[in-house]
C-alpha atoms as a PDB file:
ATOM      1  CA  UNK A   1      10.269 -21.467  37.467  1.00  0.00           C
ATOM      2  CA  UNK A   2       7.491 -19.731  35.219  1.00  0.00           C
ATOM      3  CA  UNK A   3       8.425 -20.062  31.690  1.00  0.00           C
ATOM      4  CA  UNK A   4       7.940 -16.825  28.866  1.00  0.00           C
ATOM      5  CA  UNK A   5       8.777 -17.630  25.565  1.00  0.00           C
ATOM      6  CA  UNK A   6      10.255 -14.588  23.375  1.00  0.00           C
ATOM      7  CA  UNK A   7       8.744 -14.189  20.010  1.00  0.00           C
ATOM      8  CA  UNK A   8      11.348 -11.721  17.536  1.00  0.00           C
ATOM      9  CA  UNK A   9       9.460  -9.625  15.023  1.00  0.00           C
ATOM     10  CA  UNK A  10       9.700  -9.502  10.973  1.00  0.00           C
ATOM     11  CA  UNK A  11      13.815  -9.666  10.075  1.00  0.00           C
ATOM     12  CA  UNK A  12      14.578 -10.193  13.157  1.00  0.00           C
ATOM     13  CA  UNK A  13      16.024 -13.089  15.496  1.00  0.00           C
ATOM     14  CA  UNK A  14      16.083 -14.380  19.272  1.00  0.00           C
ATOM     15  CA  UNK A  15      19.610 -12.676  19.728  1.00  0.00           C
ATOM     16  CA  UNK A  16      17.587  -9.406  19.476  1.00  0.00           C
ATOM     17  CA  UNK A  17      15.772 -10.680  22.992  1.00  0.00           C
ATOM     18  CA  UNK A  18      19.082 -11.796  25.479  1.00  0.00           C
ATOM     19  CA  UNK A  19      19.017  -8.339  27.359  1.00  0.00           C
ATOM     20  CA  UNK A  20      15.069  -9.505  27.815  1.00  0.00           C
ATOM     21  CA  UNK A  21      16.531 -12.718  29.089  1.00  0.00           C
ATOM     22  CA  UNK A  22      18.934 -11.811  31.486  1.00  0.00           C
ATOM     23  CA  UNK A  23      16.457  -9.427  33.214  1.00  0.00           C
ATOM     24  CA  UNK A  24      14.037 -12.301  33.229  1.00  0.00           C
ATOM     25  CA  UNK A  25      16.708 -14.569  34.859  1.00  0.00           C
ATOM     26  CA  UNK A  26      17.110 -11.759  37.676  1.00  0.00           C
ATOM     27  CA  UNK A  27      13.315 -11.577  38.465  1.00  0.00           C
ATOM     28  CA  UNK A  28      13.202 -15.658  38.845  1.00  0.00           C
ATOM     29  CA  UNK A  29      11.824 -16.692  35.373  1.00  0.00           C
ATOM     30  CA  UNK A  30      12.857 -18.281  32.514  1.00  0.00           C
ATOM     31  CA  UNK A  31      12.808 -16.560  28.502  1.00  0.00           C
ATOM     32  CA  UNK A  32      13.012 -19.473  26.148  1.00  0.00           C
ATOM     33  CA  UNK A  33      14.100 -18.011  23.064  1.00  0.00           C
ATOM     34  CA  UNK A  34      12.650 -19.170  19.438  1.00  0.00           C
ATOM     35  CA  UNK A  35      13.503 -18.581  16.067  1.00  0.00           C
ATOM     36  CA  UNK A  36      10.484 -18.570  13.440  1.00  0.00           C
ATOM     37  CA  UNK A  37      11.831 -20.937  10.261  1.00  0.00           C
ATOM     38  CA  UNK A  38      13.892 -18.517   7.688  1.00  0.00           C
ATOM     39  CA  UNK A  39      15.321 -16.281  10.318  1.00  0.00           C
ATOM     40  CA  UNK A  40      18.473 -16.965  12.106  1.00  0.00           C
ATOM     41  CA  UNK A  41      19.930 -19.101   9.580  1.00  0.00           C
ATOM     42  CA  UNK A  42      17.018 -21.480  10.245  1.00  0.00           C
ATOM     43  CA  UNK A  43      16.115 -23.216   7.241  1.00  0.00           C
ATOM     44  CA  UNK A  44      12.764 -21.710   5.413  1.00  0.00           C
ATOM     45  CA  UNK A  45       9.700 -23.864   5.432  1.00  0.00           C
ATOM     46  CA  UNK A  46       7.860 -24.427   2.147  1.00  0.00           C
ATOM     47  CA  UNK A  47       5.375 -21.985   3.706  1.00  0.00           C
ATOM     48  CA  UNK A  48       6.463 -18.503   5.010  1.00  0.00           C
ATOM     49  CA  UNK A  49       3.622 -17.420   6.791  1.00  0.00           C
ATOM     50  CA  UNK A  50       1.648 -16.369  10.037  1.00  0.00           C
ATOM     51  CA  UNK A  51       0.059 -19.593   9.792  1.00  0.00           C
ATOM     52  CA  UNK A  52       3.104 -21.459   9.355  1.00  0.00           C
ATOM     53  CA  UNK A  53       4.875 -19.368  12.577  1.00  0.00           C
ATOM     54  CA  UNK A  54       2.012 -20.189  14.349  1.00  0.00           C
ATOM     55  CA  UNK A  55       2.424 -23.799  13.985  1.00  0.00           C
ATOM     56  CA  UNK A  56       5.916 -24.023  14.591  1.00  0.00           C
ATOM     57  CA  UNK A  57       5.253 -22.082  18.124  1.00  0.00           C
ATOM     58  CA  UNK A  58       2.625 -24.937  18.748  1.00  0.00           C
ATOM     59  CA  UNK A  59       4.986 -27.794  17.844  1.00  0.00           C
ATOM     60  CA  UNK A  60       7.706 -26.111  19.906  1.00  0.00           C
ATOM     61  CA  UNK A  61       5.030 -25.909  23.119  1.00  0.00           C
ATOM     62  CA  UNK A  62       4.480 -29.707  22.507  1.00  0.00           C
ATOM     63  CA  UNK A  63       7.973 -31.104  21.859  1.00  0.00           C
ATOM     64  CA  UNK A  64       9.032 -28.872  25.184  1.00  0.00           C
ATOM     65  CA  UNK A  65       6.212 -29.975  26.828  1.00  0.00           C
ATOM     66  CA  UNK A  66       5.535 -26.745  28.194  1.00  0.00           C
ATOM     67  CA  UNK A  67       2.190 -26.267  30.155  1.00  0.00           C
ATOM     68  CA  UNK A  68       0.490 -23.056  28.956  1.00  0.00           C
ATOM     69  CA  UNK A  69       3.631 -21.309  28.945  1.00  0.00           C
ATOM     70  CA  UNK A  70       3.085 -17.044  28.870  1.00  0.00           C
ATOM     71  CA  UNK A  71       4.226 -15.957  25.426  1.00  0.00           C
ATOM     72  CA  UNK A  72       5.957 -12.127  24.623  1.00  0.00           C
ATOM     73  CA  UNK A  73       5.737 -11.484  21.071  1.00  0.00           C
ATOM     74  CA  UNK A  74       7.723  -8.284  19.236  1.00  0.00           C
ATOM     75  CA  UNK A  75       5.362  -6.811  16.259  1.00  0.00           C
ATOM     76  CA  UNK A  76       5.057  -9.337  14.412  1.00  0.00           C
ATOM     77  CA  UNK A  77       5.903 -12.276  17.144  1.00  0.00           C
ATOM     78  CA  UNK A  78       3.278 -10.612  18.970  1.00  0.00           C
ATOM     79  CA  UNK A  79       0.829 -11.009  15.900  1.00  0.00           C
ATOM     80  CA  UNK A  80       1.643 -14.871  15.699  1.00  0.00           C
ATOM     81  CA  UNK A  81       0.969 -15.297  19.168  1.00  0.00           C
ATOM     82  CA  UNK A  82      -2.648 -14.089  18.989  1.00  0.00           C
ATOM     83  CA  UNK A  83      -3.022 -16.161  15.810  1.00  0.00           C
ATOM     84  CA  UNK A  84      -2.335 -19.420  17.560  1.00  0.00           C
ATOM     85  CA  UNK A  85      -4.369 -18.561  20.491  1.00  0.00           C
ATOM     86  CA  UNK A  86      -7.109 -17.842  18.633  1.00  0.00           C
ATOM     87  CA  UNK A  87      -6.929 -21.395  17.076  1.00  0.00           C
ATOM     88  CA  UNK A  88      -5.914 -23.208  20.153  1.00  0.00           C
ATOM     89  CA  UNK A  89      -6.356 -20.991  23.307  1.00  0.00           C
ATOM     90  CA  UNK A  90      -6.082 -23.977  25.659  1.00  0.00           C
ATOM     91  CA  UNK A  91      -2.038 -24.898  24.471  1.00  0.00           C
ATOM     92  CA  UNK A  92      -0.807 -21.232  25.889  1.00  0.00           C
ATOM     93  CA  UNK A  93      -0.943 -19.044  29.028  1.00  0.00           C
ATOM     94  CA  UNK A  94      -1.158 -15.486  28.730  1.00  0.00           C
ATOM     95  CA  UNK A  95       0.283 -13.011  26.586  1.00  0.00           C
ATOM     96  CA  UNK A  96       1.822 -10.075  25.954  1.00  0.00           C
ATOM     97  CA  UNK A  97       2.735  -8.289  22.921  1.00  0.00           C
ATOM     98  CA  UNK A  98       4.351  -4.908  22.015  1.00  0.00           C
ATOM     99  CA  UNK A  99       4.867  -2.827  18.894  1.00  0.00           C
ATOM    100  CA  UNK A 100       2.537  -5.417  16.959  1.00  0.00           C
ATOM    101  CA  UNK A 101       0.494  -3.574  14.173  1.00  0.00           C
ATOM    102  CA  UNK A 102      -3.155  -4.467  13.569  1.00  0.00           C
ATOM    103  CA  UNK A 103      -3.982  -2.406  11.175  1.00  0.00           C
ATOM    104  CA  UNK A 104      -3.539  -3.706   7.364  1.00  0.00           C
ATOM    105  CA  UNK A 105      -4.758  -2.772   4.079  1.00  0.00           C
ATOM    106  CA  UNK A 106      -3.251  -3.026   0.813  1.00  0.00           C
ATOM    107  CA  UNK A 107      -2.319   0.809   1.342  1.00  0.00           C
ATOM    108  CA  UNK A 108      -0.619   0.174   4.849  1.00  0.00           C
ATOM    109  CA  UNK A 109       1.484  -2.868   3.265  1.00  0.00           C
ATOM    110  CA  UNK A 110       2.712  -1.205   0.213  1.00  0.00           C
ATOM    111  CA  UNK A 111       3.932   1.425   2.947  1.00  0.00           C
ATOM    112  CA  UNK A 112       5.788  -0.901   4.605  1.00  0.00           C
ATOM    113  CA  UNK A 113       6.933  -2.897   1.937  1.00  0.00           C
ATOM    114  CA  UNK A 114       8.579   0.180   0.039  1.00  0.00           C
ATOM    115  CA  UNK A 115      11.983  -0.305   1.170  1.00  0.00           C
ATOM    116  CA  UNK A 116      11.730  -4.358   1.508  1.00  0.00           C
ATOM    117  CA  UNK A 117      14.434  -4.564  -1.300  1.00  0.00           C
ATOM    118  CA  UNK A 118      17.703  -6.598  -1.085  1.00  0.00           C
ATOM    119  CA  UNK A 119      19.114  -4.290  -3.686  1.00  0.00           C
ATOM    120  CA  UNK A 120      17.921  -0.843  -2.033  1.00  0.00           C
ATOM    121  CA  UNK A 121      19.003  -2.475   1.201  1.00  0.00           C
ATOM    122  CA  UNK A 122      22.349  -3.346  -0.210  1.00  0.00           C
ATOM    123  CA  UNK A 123      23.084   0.233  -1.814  1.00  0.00           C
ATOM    124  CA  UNK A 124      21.310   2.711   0.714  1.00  0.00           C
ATOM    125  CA  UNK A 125      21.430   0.942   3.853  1.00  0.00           C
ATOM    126  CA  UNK A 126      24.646  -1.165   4.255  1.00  0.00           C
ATOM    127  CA  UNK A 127      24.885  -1.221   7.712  1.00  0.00           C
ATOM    128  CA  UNK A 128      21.299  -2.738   7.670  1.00  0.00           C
ATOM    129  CA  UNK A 129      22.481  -5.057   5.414  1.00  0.00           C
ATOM    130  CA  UNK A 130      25.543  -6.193   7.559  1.00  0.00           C
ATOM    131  CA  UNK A 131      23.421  -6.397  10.421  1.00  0.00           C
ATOM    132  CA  UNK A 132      20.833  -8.799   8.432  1.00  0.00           C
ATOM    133  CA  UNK A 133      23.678 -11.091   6.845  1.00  0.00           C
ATOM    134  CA  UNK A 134      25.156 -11.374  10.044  1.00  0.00           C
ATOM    135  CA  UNK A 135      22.272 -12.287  11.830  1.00  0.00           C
ATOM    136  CA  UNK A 136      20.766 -14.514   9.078  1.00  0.00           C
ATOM    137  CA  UNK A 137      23.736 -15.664   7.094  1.00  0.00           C
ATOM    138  CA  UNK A 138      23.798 -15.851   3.364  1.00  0.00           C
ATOM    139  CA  UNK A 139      19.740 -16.502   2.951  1.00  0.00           C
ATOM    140  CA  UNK A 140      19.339 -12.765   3.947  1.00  0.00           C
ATOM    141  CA  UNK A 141      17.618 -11.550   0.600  1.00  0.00           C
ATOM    142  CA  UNK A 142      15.298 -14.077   0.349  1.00  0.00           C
ATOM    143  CA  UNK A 143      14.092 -13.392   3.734  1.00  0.00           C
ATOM    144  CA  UNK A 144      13.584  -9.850   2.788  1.00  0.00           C
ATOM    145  CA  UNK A 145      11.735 -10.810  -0.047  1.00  0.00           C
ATOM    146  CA  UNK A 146       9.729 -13.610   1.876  1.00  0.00           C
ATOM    147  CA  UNK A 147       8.558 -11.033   4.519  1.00  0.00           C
ATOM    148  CA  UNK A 148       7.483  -8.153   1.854  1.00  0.00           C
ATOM    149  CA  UNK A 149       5.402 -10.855   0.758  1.00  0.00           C
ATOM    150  CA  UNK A 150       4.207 -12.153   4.030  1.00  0.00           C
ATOM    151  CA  UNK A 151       3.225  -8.096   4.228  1.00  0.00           C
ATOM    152  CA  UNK A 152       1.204  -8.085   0.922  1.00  0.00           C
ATOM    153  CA  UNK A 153      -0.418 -10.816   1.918  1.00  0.00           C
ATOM    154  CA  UNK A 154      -1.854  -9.417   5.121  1.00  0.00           C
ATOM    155  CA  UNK A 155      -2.749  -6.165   3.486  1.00  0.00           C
ATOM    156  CA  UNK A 156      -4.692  -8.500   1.322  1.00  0.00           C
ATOM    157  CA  UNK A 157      -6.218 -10.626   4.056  1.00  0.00           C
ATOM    158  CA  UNK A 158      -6.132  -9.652   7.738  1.00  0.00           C
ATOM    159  CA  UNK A 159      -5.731 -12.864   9.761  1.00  0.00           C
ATOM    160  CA  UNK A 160      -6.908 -11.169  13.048  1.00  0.00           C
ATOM    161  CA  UNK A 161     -10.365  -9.314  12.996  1.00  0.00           C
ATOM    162  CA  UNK A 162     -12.214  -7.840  16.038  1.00  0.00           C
ATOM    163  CA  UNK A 163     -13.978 -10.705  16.071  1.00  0.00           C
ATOM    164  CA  UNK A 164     -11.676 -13.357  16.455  1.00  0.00           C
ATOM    165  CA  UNK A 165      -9.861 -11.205  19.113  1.00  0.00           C
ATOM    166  CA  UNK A 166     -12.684 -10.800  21.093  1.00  0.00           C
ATOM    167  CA  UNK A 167     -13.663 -14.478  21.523  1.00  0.00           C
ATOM    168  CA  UNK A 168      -9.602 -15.101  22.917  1.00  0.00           C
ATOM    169  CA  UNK A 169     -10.498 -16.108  26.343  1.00  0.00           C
ATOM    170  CA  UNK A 170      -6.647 -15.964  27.069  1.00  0.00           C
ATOM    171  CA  UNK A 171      -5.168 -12.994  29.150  1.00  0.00           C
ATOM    172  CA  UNK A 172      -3.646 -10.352  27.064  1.00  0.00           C
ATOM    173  CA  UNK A 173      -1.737  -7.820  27.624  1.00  0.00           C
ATOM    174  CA  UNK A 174      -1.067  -4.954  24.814  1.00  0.00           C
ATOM    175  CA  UNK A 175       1.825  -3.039  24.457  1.00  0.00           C
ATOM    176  CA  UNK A 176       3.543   0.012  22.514  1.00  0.00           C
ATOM    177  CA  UNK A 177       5.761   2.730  22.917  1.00  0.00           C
ATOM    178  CA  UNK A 178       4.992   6.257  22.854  1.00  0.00           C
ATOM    179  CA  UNK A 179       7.094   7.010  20.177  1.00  0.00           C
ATOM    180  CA  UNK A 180       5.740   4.554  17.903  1.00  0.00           C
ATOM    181  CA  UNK A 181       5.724   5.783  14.282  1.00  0.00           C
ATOM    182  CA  UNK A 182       4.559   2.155  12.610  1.00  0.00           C
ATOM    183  CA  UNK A 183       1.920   0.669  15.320  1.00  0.00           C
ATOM    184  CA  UNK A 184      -0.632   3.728  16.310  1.00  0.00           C
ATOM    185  CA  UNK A 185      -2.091   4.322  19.654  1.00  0.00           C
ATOM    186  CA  UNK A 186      -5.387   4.421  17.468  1.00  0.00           C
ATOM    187  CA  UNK A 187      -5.255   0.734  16.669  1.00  0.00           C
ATOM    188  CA  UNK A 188      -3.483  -0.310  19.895  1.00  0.00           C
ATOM    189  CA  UNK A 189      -6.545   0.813  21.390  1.00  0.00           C
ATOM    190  CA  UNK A 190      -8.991  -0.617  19.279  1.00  0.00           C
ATOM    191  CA  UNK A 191      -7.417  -4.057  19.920  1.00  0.00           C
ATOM    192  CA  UNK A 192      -7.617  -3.680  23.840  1.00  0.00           C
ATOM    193  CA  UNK A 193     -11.400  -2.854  23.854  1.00  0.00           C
ATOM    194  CA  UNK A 194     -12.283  -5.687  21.549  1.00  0.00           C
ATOM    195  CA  UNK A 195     -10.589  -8.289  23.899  1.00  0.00           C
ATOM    196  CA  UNK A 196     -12.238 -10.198  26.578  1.00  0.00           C
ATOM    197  CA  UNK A 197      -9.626 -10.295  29.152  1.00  0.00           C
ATOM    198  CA  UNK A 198      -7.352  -7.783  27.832  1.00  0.00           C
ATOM    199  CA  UNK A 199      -5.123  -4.922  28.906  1.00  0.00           C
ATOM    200  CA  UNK A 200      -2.505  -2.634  28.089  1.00  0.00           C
ATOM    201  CA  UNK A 201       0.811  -0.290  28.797  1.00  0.00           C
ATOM    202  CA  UNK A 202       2.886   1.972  27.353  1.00  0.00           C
ATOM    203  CA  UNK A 203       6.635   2.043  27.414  1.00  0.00           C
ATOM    204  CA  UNK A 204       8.165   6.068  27.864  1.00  0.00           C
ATOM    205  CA  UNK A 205      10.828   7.103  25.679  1.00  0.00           C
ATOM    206  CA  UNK A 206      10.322   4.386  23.463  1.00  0.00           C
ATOM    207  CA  UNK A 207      10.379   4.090  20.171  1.00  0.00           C
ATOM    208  CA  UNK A 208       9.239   0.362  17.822  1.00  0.00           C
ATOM    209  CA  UNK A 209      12.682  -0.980  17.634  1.00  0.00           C
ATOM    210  CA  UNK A 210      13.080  -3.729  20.290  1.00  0.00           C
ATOM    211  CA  UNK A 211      16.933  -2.638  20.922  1.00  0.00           C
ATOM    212  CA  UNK A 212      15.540   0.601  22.073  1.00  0.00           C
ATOM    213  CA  UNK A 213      13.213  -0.122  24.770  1.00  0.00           C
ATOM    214  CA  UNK A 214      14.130  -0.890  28.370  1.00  0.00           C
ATOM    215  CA  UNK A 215      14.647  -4.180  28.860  1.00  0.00           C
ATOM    216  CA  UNK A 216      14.640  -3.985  32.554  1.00  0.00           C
ATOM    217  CA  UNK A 217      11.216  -2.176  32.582  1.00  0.00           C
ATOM    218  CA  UNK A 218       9.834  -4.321  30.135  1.00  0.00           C
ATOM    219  CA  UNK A 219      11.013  -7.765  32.421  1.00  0.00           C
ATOM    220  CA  UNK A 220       8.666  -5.965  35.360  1.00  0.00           C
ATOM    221  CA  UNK A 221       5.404  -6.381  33.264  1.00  0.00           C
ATOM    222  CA  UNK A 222       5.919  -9.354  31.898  1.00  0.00           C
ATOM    223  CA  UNK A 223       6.246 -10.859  35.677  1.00  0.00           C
ATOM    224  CA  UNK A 224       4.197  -8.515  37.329  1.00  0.00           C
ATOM    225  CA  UNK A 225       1.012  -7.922  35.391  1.00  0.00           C
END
């Protein structure tokens, strides 16, 4: 049975991914769920960032001793992904990605980080903030601190260039949804013409958030492209 390990996106968690699972499960894989350290009341690593999720998807290839499993990563899961196999395309098989933003500059992070605030979170959004103590227990505010910071950084210093994604030999497979307001088409593009072995789709109807999308759709290309 082909293994595809699920890769959540910034404040997010595998539970986000068990529709993906099941319609996995019905098409004859397997979706191994994992949790980056600091999300899903996993404890938080001295580091939080792309370099440290990266390694902890490598040590979790190793200690499964999974051969070149296929990897789907959500935004930033997707970003991770492409990290690690541009350090070590030879551990992982091929992947696919969708909703994963490229593009950052100190003016795209502040964007993003504008409403990364425990206590704006608290008093404007308290559903939001339900959902993330719920899902991540009581360390919920630091890990919306953690990833504004994680988002600086990368507006500071983009991990991925055209460059590096170009010399990935891996195959991978772009996606986003046409309703997209964070990841633009622009930049989707841009990434699928600088890889080697690259392609792409886009979802209909769909907007970035991963509860939104058609899971059953979705399942299809990850087994069928």
């Amino acid at each position: 049975m082909k293994t595809i390990i699920l890769l959540h996106g910034a404040l997010g968690a595998s539970d986000q991914l068990r529709p993906l699972i099941s319609e996995l499960e019905s098409l004859g894989y397997r979706g191994l769920p994992f949790d980056f350290s600091g999300h899903h009341q996993n404890p938080f690593h001295t580091q939080f960032s792309i370099e440290q999720f990266s390694k902890e998807l490598k040590d979790f290839i190793i200690a499964n001793e999974l051969q070149k499993p296929a990897i789907f990563g959500y935004s930033l899961g997707g970003y991770v992904a492409l990290y690690l196999a541009h350090l070590q395309p030879g551990l992982i098989g091929s992947i696919f990605t969708y909703g994963t933003k490229f593009r950052w500059d100190e003016e795209t992070s502040q964007k993003e980080i504008r409403n990364l605030n425990p206590v704006t979170i608290d008093e404007k959004y308290p559903k939001f903030a339900e959902t993330l103590s719920r899902r991540h227990g009581v360390a919920w505010k630091d890990l919306v601190l953690q990833t504004a910071n994680l988002i600086s950084e990368l507006g500071r210093n983009t991990l991925l260039n055209a460059d590096m994604l170009s010399a990935i030999p891996n195959k991978v497979v772009i996606g986003i949804g046409d309703r997209d307001v964070m990841v633009s088409l622009e930049e989707t593009l841009e990434v699928y013409h600088s890889l080697k072995n690259g392609s792409m789709y886009m979802l209909a109807d769909a907007a970035h958030p991963i509860e939104k999308i058609n899971f059953g759709v979705l399942a299809k290309i990850l087994t069928t492209v």
